[in-house]
PDB file of N, CA and C in Angstrom:
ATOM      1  N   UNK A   1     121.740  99.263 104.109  1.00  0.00           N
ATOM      2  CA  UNK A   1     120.827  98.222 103.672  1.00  0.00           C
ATOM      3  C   UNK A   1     121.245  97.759 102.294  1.00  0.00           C
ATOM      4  N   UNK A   2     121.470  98.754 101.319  1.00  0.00           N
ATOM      5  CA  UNK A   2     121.913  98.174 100.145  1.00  0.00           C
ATOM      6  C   UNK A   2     121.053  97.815  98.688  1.00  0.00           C
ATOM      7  N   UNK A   3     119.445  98.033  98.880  1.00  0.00           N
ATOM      8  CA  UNK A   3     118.619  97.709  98.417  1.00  0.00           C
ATOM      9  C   UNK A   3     118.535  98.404  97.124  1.00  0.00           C
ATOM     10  N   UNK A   4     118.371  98.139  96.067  1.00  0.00           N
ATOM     11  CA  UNK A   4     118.306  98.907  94.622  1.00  0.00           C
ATOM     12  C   UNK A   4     116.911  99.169  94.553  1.00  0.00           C
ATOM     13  N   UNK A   5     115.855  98.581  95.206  1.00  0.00           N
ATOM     14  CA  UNK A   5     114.537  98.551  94.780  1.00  0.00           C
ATOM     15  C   UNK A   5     113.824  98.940  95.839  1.00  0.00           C
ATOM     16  N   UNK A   6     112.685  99.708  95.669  1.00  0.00           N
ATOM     17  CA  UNK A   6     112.229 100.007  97.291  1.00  0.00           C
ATOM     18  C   UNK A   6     111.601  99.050  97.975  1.00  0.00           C
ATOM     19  N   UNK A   7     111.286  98.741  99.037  1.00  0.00           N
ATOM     20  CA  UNK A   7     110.471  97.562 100.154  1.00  0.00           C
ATOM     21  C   UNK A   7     109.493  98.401 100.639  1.00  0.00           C
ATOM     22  N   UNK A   8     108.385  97.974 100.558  1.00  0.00           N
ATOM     23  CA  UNK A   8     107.212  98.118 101.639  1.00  0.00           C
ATOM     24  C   UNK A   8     106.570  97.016 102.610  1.00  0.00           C
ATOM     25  N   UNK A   9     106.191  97.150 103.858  1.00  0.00           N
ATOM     26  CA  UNK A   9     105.178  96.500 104.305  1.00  0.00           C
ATOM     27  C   UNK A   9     104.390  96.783 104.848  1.00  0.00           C
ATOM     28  N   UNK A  10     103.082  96.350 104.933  1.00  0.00           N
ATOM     29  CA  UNK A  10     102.155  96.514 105.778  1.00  0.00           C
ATOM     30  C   UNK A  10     101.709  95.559 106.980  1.00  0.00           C
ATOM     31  N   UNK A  11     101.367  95.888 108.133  1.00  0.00           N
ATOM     32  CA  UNK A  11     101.789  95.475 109.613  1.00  0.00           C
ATOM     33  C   UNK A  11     100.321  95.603 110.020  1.00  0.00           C
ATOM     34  N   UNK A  12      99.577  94.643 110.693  1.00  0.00           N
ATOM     35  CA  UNK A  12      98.292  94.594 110.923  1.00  0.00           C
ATOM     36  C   UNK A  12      98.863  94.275 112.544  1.00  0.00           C
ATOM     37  N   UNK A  13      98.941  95.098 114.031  1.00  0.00           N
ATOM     38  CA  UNK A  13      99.475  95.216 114.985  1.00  0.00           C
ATOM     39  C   UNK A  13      98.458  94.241 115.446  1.00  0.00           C
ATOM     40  N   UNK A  14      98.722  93.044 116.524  1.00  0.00           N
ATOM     41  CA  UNK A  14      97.587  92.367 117.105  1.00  0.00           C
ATOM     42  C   UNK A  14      97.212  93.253 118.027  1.00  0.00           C
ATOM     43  N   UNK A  15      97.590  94.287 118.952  1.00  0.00           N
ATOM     44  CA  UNK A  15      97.111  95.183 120.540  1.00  0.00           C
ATOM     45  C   UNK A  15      97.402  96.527 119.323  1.00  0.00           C
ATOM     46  N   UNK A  16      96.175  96.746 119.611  1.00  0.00           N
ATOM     47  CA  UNK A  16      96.224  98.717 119.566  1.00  0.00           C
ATOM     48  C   UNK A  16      97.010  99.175 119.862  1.00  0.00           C
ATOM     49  N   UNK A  17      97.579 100.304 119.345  1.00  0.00           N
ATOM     50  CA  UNK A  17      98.857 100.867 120.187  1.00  0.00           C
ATOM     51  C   UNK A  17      98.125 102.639 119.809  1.00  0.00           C
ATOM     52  N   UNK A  18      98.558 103.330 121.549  1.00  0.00           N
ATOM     53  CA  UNK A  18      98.423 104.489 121.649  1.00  0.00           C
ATOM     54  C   UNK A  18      99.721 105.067 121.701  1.00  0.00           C
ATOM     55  N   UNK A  19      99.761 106.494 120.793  1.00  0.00           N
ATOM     56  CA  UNK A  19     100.968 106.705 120.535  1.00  0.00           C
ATOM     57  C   UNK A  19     101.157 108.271 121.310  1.00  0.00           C
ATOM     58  N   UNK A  20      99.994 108.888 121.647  1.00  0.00           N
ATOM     59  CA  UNK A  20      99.607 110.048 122.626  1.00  0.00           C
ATOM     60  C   UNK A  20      98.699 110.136 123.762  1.00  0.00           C
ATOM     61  N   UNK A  21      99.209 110.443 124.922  1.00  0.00           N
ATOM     62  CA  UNK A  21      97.983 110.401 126.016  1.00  0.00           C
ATOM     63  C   UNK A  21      96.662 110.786 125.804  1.00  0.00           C
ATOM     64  N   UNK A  22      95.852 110.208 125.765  1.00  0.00           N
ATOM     65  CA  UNK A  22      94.452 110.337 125.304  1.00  0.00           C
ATOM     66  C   UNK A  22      93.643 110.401 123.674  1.00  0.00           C
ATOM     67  N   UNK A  23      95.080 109.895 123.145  1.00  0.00           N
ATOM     68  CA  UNK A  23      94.575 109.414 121.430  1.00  0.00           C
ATOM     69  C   UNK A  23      92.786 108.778 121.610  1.00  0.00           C
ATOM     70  N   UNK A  24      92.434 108.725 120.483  1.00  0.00           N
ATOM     71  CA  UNK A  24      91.202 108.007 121.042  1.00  0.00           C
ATOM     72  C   UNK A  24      90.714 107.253 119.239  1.00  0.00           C
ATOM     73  N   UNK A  25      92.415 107.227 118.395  1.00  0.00           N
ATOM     74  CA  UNK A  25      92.295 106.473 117.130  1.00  0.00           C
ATOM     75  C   UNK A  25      93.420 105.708 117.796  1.00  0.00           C
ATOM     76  N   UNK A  26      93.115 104.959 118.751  1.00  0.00           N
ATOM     77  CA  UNK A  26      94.609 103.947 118.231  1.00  0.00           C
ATOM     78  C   UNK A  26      95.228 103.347 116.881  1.00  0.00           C
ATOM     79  N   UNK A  27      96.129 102.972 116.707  1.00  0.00           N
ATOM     80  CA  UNK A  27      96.709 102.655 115.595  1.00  0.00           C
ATOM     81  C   UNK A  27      96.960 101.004 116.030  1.00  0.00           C
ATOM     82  N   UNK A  28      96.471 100.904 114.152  1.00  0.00           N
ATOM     83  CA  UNK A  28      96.448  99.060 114.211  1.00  0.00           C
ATOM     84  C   UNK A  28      96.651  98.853 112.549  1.00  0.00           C
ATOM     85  N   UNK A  29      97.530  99.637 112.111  1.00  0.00           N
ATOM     86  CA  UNK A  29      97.860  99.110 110.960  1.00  0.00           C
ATOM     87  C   UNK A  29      99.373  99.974 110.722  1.00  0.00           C
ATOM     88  N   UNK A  30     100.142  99.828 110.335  1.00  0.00           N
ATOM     89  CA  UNK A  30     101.462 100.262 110.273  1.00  0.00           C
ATOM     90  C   UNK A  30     102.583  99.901 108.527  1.00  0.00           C
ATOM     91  N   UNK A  31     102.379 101.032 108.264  1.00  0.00           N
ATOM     92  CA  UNK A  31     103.265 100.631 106.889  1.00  0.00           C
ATOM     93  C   UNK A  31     104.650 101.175 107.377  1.00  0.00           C
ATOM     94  N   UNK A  32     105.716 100.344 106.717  1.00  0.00           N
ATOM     95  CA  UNK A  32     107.025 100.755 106.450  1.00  0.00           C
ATOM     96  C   UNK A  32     107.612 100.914 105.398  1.00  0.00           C
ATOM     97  N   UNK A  33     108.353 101.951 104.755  1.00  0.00           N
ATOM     98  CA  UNK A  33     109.154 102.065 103.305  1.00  0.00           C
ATOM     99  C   UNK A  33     110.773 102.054 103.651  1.00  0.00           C
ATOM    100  N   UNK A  34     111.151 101.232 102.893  1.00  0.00           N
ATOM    101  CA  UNK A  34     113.145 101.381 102.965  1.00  0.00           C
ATOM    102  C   UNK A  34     112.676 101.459 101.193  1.00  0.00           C
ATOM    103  N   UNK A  35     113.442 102.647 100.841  1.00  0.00           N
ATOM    104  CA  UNK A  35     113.709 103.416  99.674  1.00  0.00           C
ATOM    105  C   UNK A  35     114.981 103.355  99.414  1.00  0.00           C
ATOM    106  N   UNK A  36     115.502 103.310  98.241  1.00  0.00           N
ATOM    107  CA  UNK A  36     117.097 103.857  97.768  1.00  0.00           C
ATOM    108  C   UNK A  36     117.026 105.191  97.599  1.00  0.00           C
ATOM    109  N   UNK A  37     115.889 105.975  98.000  1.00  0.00           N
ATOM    110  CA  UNK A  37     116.562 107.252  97.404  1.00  0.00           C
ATOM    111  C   UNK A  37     115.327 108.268  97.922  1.00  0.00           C
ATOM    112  N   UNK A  38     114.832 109.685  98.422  1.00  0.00           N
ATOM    113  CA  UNK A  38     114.440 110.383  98.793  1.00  0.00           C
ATOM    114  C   UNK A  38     113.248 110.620  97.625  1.00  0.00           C
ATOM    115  N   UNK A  39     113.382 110.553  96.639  1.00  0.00           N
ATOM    116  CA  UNK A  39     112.712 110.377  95.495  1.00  0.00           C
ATOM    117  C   UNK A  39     111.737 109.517  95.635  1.00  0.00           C
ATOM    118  N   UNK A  40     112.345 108.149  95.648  1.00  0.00           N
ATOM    119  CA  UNK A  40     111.434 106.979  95.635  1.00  0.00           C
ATOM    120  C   UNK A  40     110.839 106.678  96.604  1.00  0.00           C
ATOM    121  N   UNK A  41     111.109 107.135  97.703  1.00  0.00           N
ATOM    122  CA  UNK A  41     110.666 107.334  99.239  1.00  0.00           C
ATOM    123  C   UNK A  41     109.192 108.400  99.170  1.00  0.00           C
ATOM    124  N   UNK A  42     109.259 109.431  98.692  1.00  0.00           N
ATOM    125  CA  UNK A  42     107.964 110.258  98.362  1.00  0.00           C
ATOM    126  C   UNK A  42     107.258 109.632  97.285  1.00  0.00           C
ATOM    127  N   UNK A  43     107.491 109.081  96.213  1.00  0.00           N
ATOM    128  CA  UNK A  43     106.681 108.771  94.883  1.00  0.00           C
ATOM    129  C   UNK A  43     105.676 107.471  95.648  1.00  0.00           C
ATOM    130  N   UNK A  44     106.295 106.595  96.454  1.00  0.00           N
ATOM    131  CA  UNK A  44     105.716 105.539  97.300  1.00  0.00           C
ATOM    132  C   UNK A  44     105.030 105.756  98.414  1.00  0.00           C
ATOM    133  N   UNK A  45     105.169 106.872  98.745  1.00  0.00           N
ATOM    134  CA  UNK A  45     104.374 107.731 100.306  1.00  0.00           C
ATOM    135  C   UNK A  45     103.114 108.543  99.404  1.00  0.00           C
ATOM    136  N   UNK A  46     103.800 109.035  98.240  1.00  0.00           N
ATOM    137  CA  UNK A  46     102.388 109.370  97.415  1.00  0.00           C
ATOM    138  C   UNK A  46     100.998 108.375  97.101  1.00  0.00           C
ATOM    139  N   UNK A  47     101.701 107.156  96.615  1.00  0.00           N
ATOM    140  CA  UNK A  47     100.994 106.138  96.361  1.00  0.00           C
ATOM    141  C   UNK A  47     100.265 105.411  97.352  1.00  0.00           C
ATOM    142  N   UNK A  48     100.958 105.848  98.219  1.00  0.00           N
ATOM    143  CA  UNK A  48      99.975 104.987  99.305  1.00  0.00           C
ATOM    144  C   UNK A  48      98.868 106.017 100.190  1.00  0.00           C
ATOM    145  N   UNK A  49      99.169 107.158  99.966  1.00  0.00           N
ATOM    146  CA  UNK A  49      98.348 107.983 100.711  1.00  0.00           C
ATOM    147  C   UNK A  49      96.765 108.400  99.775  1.00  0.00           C
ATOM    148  N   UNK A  50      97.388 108.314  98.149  1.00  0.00           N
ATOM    149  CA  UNK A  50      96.532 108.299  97.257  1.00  0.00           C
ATOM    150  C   UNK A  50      95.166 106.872  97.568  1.00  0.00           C
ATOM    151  N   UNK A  51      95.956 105.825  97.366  1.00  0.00           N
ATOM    152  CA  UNK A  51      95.054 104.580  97.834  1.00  0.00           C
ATOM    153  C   UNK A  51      94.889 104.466  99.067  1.00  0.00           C
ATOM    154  N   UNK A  52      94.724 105.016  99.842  1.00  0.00           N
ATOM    155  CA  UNK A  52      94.010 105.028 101.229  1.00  0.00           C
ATOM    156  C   UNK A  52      92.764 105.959 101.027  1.00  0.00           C
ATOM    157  N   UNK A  53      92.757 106.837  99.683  1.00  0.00           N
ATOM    158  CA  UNK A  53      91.247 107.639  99.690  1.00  0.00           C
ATOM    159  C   UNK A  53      90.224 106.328  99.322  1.00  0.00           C
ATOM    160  N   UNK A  54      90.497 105.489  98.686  1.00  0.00           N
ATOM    161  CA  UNK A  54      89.649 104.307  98.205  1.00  0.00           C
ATOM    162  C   UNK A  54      89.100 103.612  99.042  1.00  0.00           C
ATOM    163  N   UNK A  55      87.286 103.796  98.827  1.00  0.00           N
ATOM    164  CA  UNK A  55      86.971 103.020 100.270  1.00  0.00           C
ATOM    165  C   UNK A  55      86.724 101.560  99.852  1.00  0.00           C
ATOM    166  N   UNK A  56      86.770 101.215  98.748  1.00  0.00           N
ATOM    167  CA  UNK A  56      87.364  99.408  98.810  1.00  0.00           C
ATOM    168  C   UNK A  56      88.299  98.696  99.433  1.00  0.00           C
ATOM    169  N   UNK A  57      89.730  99.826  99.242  1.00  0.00           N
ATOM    170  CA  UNK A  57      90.832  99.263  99.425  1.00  0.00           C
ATOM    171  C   UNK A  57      90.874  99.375 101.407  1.00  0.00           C
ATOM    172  N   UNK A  58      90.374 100.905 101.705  1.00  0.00           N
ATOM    173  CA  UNK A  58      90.108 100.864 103.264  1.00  0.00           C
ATOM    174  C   UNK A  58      89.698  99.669 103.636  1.00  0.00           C
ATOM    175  N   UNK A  59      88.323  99.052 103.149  1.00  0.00           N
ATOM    176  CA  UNK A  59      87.344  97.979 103.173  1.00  0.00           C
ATOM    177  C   UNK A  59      88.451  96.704 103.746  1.00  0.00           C
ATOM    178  N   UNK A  60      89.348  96.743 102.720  1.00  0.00           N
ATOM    179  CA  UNK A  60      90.628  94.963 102.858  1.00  0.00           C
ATOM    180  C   UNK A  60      90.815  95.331 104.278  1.00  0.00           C
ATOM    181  N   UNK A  61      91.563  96.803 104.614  1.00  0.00           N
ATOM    182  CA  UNK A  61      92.542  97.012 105.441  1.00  0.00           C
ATOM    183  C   UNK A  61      91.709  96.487 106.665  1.00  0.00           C
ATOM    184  N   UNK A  62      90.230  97.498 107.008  1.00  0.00           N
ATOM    185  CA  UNK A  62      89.882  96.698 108.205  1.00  0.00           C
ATOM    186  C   UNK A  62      89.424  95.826 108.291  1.00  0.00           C
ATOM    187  N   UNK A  63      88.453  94.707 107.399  1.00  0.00           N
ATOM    188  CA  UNK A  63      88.791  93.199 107.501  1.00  0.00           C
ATOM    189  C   UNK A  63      90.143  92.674 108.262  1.00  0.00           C
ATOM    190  N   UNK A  64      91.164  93.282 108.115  1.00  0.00           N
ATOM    191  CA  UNK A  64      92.171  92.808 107.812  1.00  0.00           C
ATOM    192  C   UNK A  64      92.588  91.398 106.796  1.00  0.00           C
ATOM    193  N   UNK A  65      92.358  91.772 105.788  1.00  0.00           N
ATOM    194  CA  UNK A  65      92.198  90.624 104.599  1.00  0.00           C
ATOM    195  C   UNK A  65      93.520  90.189 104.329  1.00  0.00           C
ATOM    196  N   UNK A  66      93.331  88.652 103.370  1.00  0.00           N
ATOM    197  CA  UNK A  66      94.757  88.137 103.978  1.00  0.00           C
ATOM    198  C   UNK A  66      95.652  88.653 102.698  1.00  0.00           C
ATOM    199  N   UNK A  67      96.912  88.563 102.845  1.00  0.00           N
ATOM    200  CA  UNK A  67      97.551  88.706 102.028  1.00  0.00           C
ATOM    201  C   UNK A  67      97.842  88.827 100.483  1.00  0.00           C
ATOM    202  N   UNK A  68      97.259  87.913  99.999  1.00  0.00           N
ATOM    203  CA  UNK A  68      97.207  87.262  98.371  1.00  0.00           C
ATOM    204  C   UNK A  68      96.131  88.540  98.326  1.00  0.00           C
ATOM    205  N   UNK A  69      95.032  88.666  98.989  1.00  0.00           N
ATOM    206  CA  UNK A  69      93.923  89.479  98.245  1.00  0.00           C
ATOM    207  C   UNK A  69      94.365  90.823  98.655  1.00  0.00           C
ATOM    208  N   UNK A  70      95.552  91.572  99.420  1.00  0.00           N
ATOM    209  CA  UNK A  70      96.210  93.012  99.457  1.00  0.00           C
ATOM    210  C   UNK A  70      96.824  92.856  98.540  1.00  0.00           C
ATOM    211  N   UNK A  71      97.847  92.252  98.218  1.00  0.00           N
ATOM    212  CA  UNK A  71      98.375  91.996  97.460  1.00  0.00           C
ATOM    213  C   UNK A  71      98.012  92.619  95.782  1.00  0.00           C
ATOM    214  N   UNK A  72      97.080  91.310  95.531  1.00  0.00           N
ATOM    215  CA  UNK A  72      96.401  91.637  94.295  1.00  0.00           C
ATOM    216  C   UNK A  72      95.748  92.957  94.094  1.00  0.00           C
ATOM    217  N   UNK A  73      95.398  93.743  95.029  1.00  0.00           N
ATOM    218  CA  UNK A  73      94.724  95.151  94.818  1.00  0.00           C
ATOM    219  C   UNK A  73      95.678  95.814  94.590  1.00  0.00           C
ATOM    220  N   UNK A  74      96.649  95.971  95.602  1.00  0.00           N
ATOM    221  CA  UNK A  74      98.140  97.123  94.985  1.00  0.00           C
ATOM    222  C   UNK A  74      98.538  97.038  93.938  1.00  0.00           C
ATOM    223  N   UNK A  75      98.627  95.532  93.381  1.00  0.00           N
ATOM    224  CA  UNK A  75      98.984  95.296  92.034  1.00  0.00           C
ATOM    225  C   UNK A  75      98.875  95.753  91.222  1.00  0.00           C
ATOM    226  N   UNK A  76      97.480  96.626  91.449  1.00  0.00           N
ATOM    227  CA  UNK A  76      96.534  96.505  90.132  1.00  0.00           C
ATOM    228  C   UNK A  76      96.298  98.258  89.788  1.00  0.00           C
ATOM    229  N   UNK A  77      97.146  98.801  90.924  1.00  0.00           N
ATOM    230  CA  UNK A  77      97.301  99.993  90.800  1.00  0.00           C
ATOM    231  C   UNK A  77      98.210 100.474  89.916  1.00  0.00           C
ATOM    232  N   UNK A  78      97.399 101.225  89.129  1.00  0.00           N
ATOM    233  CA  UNK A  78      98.411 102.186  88.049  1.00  0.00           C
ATOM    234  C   UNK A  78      99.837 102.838  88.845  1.00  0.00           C
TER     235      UNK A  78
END
């Protein structure tokens, strides 16, 4: 990939997706990290697992709120 800087996204799935026979949380939101480095790959898996305790920021996710206003909340994270 080549990337000096890490990438994230977040993926709001239109169909539920079951990922085990008889799940009964389907999954409908999906983040991805491409990292340069194993380091920056955990410090960013930290950060996001940290802001998922926040029930504001939960709040955007299932709205599914648009962009500019995810956006601006991650931002604003220390």
């Amino acid at each position: 990939f080549g990337s000096a800087r890490p990438i994230a996204t977040l993926c709001f799935l239109k169909d539920k997706a079951f990922f085990e026979p008889g799940d009964t949380a389907p999954v409908r939101i999906v983040w991805t990290l491409v990292t340069p480095s194993i380091r920056a790959h955990l410090a960013i898996l930290a950060k996001v697992a940290s802001t998922l305790h926040d029930k504001e920021f939960r709040a955007l996710l299932d709205a599914a709120a648009p962009a500019p206003e995810l956006l601006a909340w991650l931002k604003a994270i220390p």
